[in-house]
Protein backbone atom coordinates (compact mmCIF):
# COMPACT_ATOMS: atom_id res chain seq x y z
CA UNK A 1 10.93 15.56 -10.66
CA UNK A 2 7.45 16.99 -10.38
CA UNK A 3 4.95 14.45 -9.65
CA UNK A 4 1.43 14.11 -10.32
CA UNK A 5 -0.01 11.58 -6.93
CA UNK A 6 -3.45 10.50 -6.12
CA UNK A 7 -4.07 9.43 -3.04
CA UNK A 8 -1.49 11.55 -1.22
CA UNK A 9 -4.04 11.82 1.92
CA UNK A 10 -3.56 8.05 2.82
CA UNK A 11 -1.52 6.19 4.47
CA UNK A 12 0.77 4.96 1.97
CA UNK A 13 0.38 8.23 -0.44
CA UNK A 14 1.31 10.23 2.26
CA UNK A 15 4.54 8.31 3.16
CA UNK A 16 5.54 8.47 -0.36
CA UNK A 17 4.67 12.44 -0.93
CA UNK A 18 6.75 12.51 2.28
CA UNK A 19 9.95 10.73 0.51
CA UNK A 20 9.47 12.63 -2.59
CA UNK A 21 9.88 15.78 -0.81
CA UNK A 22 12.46 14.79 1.55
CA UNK A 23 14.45 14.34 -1.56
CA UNK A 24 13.57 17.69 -3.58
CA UNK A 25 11.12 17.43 -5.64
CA UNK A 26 7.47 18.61 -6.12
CA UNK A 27 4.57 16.99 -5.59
CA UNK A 28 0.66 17.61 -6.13
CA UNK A 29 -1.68 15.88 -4.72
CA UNK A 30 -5.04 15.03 -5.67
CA UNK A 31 -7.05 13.48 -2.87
CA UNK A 32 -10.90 13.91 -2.48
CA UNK A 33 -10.24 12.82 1.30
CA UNK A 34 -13.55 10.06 1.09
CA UNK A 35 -10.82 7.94 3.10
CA UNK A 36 -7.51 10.20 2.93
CA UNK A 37 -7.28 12.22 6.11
CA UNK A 38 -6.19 16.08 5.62
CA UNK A 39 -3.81 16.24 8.14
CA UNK A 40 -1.63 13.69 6.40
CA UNK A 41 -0.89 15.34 3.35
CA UNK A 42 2.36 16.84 3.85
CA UNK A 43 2.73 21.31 4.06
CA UNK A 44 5.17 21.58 1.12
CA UNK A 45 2.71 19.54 -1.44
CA UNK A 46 -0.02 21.01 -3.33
CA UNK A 47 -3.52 19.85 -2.48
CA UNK A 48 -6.64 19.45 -4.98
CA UNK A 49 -9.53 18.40 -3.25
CA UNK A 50 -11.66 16.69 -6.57
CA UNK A 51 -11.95 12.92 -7.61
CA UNK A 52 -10.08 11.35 -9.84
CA UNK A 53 -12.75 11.01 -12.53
CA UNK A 54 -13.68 14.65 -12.54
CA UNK A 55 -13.36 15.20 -16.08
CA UNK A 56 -13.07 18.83 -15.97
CA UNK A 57 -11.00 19.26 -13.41
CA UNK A 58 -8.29 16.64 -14.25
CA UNK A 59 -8.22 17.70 -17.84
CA UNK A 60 -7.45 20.78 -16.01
CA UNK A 61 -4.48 20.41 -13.89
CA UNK A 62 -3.01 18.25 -16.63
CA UNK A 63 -3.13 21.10 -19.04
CA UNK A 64 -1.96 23.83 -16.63
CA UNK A 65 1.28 21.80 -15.64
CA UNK A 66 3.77 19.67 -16.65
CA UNK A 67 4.21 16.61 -14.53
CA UNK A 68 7.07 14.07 -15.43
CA UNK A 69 5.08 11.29 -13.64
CA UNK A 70 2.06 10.21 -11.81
CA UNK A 71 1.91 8.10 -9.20
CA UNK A 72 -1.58 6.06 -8.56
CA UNK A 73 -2.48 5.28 -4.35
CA UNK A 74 -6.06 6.29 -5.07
CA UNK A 75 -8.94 3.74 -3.94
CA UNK A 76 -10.52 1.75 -1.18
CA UNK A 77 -8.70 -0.80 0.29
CA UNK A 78 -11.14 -2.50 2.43
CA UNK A 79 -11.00 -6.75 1.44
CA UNK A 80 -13.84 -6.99 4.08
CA UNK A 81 -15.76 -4.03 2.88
CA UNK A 82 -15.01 -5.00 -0.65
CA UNK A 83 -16.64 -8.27 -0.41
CA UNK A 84 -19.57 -6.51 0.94
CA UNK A 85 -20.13 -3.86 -1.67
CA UNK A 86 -18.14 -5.05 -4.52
CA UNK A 87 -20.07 -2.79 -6.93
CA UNK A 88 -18.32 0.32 -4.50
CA UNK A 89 -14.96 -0.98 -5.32
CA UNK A 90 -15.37 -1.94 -8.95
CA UNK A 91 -16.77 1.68 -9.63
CA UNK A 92 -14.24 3.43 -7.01
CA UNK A 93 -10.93 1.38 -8.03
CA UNK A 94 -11.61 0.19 -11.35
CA UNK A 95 -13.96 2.47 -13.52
CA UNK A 96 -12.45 5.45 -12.13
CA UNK A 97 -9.46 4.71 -12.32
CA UNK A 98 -9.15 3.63 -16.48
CA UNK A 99 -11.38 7.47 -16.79
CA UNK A 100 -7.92 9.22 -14.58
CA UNK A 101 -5.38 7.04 -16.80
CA UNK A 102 -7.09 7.61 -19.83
CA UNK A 103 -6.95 11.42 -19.02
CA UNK A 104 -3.50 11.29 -18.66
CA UNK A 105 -2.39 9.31 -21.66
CA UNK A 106 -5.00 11.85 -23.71
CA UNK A 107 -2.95 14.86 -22.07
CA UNK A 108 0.20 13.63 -22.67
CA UNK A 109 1.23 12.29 -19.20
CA UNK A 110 2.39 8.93 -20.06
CA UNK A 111 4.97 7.40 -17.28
CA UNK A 112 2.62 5.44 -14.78
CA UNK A 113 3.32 4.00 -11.25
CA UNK A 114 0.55 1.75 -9.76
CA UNK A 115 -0.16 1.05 -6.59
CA UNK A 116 -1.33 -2.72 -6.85
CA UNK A 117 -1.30 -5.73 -4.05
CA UNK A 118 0.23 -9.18 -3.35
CA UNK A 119 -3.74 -10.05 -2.93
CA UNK A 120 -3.46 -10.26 -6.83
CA UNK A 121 -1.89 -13.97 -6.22
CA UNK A 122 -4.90 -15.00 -4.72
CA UNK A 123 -4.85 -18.26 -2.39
CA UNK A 124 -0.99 -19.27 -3.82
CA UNK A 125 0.09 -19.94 -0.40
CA UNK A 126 3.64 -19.51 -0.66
CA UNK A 127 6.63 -18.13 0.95
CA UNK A 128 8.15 -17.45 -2.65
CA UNK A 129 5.94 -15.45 -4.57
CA UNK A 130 7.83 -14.03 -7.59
CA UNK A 131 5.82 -11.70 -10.16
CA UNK A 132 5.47 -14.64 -12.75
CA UNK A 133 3.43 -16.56 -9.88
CA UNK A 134 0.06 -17.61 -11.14
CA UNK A 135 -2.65 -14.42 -10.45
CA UNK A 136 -5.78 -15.53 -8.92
CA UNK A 137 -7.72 -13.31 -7.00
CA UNK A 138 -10.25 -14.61 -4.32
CA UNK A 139 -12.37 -10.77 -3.47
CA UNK A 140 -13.27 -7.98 -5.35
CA UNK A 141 -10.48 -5.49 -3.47
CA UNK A 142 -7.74 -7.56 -5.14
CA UNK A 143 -10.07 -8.26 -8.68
CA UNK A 144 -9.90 -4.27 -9.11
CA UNK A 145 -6.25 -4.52 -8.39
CA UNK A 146 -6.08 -6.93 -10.76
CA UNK A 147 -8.04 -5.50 -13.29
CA UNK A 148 -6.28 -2.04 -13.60
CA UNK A 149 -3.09 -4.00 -13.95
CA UNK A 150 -4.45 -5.69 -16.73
CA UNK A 151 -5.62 -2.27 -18.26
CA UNK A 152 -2.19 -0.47 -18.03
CA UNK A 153 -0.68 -3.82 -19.67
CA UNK A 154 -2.77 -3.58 -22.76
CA UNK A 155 -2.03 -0.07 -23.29
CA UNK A 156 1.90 -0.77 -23.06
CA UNK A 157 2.41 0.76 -26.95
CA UNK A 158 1.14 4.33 -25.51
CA UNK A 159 2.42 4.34 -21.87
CA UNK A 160 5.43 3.15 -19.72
CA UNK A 161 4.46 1.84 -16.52
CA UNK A 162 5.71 0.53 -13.42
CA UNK A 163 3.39 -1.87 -11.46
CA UNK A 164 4.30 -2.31 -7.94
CA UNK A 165 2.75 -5.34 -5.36
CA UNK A 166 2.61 -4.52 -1.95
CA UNK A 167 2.50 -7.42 0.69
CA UNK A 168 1.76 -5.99 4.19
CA UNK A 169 2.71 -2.85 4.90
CA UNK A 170 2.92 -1.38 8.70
CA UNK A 171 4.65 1.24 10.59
CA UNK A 172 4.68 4.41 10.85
CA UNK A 173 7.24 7.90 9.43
CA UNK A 174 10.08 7.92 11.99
CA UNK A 175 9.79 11.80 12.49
CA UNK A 176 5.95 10.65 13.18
CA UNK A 177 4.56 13.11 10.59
CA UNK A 178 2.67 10.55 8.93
CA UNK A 179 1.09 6.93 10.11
CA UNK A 180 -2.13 4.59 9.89
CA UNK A 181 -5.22 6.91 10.29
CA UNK A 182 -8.67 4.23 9.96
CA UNK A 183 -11.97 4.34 12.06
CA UNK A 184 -12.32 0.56 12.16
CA UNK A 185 -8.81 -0.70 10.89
CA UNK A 186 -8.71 -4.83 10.50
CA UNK A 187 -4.52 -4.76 10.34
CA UNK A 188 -3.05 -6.82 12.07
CA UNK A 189 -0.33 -3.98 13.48
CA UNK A 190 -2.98 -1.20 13.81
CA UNK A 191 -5.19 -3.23 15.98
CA UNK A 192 -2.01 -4.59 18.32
CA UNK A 193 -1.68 -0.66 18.94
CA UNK A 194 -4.74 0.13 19.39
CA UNK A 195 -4.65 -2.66 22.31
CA UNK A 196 -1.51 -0.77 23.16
CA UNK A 197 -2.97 2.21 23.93
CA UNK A 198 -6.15 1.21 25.26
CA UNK A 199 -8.23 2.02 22.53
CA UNK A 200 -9.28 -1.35 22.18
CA UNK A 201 -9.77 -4.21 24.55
CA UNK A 202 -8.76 -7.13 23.20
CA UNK A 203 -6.65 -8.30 19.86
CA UNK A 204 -9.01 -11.82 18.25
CA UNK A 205 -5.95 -13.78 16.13
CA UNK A 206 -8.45 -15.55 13.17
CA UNK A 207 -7.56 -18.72 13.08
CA UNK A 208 -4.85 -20.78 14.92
CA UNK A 209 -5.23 -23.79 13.21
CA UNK A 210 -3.32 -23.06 9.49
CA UNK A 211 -0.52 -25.69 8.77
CA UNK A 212 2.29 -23.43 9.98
CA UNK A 213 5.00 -23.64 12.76
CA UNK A 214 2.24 -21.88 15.12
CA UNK A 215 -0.58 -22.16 13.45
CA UNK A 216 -1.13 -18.93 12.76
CA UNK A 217 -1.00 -17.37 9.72
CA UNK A 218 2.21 -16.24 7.73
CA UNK A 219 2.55 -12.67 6.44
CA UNK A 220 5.56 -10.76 4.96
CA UNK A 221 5.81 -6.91 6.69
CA UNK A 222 7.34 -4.14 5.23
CA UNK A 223 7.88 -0.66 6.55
CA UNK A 224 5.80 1.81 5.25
CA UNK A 225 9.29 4.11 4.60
CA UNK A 226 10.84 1.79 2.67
CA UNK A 227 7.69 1.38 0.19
CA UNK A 228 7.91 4.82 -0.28
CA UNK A 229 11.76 4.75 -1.01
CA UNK A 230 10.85 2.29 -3.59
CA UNK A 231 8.25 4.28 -5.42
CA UNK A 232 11.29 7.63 -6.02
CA UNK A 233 13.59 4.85 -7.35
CA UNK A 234 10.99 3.15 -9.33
CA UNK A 235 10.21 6.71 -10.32
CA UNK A 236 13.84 7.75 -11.00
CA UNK A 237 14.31 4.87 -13.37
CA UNK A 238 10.83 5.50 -15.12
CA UNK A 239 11.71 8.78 -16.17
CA UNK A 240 15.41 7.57 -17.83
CA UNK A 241 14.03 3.91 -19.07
CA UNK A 242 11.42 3.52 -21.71
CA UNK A 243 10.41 0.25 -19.92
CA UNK A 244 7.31 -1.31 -18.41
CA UNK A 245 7.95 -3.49 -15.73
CA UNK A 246 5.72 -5.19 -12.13
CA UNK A 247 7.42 -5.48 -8.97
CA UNK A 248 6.58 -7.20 -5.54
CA UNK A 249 7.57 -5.47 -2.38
CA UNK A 250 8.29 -7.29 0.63
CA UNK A 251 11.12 -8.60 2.68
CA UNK A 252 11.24 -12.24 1.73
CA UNK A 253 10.74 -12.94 5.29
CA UNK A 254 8.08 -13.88 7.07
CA UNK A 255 6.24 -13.58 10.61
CA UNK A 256 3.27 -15.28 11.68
CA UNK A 257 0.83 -13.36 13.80
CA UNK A 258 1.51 -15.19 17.13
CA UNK A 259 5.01 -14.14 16.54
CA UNK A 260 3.92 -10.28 15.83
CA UNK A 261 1.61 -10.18 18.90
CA UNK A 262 4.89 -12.09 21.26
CA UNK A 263 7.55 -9.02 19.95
CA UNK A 264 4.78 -6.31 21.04
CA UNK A 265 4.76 -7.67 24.23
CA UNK A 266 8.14 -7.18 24.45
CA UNK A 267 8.16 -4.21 23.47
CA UNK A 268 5.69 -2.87 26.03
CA UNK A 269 7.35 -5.56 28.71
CA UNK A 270 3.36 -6.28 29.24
CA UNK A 271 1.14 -9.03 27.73
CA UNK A 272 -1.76 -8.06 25.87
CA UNK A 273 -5.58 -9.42 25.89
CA UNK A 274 -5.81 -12.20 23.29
CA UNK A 275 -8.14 -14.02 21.77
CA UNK A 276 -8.65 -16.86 19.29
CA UNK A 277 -11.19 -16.18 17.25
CA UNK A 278 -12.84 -18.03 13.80
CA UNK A 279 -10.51 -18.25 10.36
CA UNK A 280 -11.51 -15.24 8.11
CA UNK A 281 -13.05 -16.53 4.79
CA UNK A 282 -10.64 -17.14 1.81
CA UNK A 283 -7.74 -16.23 4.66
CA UNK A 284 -4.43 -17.67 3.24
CA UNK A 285 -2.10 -19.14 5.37
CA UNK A 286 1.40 -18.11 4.05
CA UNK A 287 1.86 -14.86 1.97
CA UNK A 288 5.66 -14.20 1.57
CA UNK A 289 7.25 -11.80 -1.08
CA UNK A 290 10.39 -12.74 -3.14
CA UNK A 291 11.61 -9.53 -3.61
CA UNK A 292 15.05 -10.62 -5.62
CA UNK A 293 13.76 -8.84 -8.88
CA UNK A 294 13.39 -5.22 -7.57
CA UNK A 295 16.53 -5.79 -5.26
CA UNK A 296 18.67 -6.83 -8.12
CA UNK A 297 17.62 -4.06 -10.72
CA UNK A 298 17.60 -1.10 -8.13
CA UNK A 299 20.24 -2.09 -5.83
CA UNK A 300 17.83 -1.81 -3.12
CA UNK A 301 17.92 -2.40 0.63
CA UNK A 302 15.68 -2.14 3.42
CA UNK A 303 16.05 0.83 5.74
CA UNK A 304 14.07 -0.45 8.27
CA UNK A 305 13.34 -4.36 7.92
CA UNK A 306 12.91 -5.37 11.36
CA UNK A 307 9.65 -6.33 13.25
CA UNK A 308 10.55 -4.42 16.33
CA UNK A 309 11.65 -1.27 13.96
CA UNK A 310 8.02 -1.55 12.41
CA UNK A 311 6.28 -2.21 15.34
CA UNK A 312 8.16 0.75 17.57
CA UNK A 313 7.17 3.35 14.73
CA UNK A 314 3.77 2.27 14.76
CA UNK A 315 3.28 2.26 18.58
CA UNK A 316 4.90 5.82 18.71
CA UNK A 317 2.45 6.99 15.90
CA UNK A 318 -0.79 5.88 17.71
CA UNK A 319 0.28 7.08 21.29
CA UNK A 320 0.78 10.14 19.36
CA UNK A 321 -2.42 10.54 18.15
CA UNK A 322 -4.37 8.65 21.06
C-alpha cells in the first residue's frame, strides 16, 4: 500500500508509520511538528513539513502521487489544554481538518482512517462501551473528535471510511524507536515514568473517592503496538471493502490507577512518591472498551495486552531518553 499519514511525528502516528513499514509498504508523512517531534518519524518514510490546511501544498502532493489511503493522527490532544483554549482545538482539529478531507475527496483520495477517541462517549461510565453507546462529549478535545466523525459520516456517498476510538493508549515500540515524547504530559503512564526516572518527584492520583473497588478511577490500556497493528488491518480491509465502518480499541479489561501505580512498583521492586490529590473536573470513573466488534471482523488479538508488558516498554523508552 502507499499511504498518505498526518501526524506521523506523534506518538501514535509514529507507531503506526512504524507498523506500516515493518510490513512493506510506503508511507508519507505530513507533520508540521507544532507537537510531533522530528526524531520520531521513522528514516524510511517521507517527510513534508506543511499543515494540513495548506491549500497549495496539499493539493500538491495529492496530485503528484497516488496514495491508496490516508490515515488521519493530526491534532492536539490536550483535554486540559482544550478546555482552556477551545477555540485552538476547534480551529486545529476541526476546521482544519474538514479543509485536508475535503482536499482529498476533491483529488480523488477517497478511503479514510480517523483517528477519533473513547472521550466521544462522554461521562457513560461503563465497563462495556460498544460503538452504538450513547455519544456525549463533556470538553472541547473530544467535541472536535466528535465533530469530524460526524463530518466523514455525512459524506459516506463520496468516501469510505474507517473510524477508529482509542481508549488509553501507553507504552512504548519494543525495539524503542518510537515512544511518548510531551513537555508537560498529564498520562497517567508517562508521569509514573517520569517518577521512575527521577524526572519528576511525586505521581498526585486525582481522586480516590470514585465508586470503584479502590476508589480510583477505571481505565482500559492498550499498547501503543497493537493500535498501530489495527490501523494496517483496518487499512488492508479498506482498500478490498467498499464499507464505512467505527471501531473502539481497547482490551475490554480494565485497571484502576492504584492498581497501575502497585505493578510499577513491582516492576522497579521500589515504591514510588504518591499523592492524593483533588478529582479532575468531568473525570469519569470507569472507561472500559468492548472491543468484540473489531475482534470478530478482523480476527484480531492483542500482541501485547498486559499491564506489566505496557508498563516495561514505557519505562525502557523514558530511561532511554532521560
Amino acid at each position: 500500500m502507499n499511504i498518505l499519514l498526518t501526524g506521523g511525528a506523534g506518538y501514535i502516528g509514529s507507531h503506526t508509520a512504524l507498523s506500516l513499514i515493518d510490513k512493506g509498504h510506503s508511507v508519507t508523512i505530513i507533520d508540521n511538528l507544532i507537537t510531533g517531534n522530528k526524531t520520531l518519524i521513522p528514516t524510511k518514510a517521507k517527510h513534508f513539513n506543511f499543515d494540513i490546511a495548506d491549500e497549495n501544498s496539499i493539493q500538491k502532493i495529492l496530485k503528484e502521487n497516488k496514495f491508496d489511503l490516508v490515515m488521519h493522527f493530526a491534532g492536539l490532544t490536550r483535554v486540559d489544554e482544550s478546555v482552556k483554549y477551545p477555540k485552538k482545538y476547534e480551529l486545529h482539529n476541526f476546521e482544519k481538518s474538514k479543509i485536508f478531507f475535503s482536499l482529498c475527496i476533491k483529488n480523488n483520495l477517497k478511503k479514510i482512517i480517523f483517528s477519533s477517541s473513547a472521550g466521544v462517549y462522554g461521562n457513560n461510565n461503563s465497563n462495556n462501551l460498544i460503538e452504538e453507546s450513547e455519544l456525549k462529549p463533556i470538553n472541547p478535545y473530544a467535541e472536535s473528535k466528535y465533530k469530524i466523525e460526524n463530518f466523514l459520516i455525512s459524506k459516506k456517498d463520496k468516501i469510505d471510511y474507517t473510524i477508529l476510538r482509542y481508549f488509553n493508549v501507553a507504552g512504548a515500540d519494543k525495539g524503542k524507536r518510537s515512544g511518548l515524547i510531551a513537555k508537560s504530559s498529564s498520562n497517567l503512564i508517562k508521569v509514573l515514568c517520569e517518577v521512575a526516572v527521577n524526572k519528576r518527584k511525586k505521581i498526585i492520583i486525582n481522586g480516590d473517592d470514585y465508586e470503584t473497588k479502590d476508589g480510583t478511577a477505571i481505565r482500559d490500556f492498550i499498547h501503543v503496538s497493537d493500535i498501530a497493528d489495527m490501523h494496517v488491518l483496518a487499512a488492508n480491509n479498506l482498500l478490498k471493502n467498499r464499507s464505512s465502518n467505527i471501531y473502539n480499541c481497547g482490551y475490554g479489561s480494565g485497571y484502576s490507577v492504584k492498581e497501575v501505580i502497585t505493578e510499577m512498583e513491582n516492576i522497579l521492586k521500589n515504591k514510588l512518591k504518591v499523592e492524593i490529590g483533588p478529582r479532575r473536573p468531568k473525570d469519569i470513573a470507569v472507561s472500559v472498551a468492548n472491543s468484540d466488534k473489531f475482534k470478530k471482523e478482523f480476527n484480531w488479538k492483542p500482541s501485547f495486552n498486559n499491564l506489566s508488558i505496557i508498563l516495561s516498554s514505557a519505562l525502557s523508552w523514558e530511561k532511554n531518553n532521560s
